[in-house]
Protein backbone atom coordinates (compact mmCIF):
# COMPACT_ATOMS: atom_id res chain seq x y z
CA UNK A 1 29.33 29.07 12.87
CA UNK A 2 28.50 30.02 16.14
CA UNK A 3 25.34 31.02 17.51
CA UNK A 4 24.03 33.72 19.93
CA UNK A 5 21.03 33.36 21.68
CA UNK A 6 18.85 34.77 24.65
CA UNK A 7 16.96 31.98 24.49
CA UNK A 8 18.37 28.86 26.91
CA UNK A 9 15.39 26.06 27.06
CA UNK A 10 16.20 22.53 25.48
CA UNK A 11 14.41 23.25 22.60
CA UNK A 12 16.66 26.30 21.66
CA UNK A 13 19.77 24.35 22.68
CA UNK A 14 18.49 21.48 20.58
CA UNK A 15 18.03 23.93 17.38
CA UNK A 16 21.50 25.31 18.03
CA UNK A 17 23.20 22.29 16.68
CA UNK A 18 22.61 23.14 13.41
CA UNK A 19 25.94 25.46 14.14
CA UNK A 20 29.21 24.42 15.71
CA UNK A 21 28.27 25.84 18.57
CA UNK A 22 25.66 27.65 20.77
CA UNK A 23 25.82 29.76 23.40
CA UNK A 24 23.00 31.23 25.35
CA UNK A 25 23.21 34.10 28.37
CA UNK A 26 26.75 33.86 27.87
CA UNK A 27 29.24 36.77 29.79
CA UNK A 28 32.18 38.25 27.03
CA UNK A 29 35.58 36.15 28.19
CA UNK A 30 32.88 33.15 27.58
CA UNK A 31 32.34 34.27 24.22
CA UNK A 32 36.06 34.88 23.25
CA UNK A 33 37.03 31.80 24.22
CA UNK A 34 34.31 30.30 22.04
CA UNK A 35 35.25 32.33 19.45
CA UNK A 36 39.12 31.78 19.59
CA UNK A 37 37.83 28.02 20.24
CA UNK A 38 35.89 27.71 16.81
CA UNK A 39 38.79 29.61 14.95
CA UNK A 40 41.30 26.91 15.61
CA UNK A 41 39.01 24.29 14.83
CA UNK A 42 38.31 25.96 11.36
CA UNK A 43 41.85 26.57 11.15
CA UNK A 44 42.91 22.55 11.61
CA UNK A 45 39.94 21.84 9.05
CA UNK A 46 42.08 23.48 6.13
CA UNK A 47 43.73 21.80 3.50
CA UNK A 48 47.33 22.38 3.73
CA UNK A 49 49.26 24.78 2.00
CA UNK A 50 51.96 24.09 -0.64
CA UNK A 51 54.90 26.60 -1.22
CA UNK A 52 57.33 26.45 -3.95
């Protein structure tokens, strides 16, 4: 999960790591990177899958 805030004090940053990841007054390549950042890490945290 990855959260969006406006809010940047400690505080806020502090209560963001309930999620993967927090990102305050962030500009949009920041945020895709994030984004394509948490996706592989969700991606690795999958169980394998079998074929037959």
């Amino acid at each position: 999960m990855l959260m969006l805030s406006a809010a940047g004090s400690l505080r806020d940053r502090l209560s963001g790591f309930a999620a993967d990841d927090y990102l305050s007054k962030f500009e949009f390549p920041e945020l895709v990177a994030r984004l394509r950042a948490l996706e592989r890490r969700m991606q690795s945290a999958r169980p394998p899958l079998l074929e037959s």
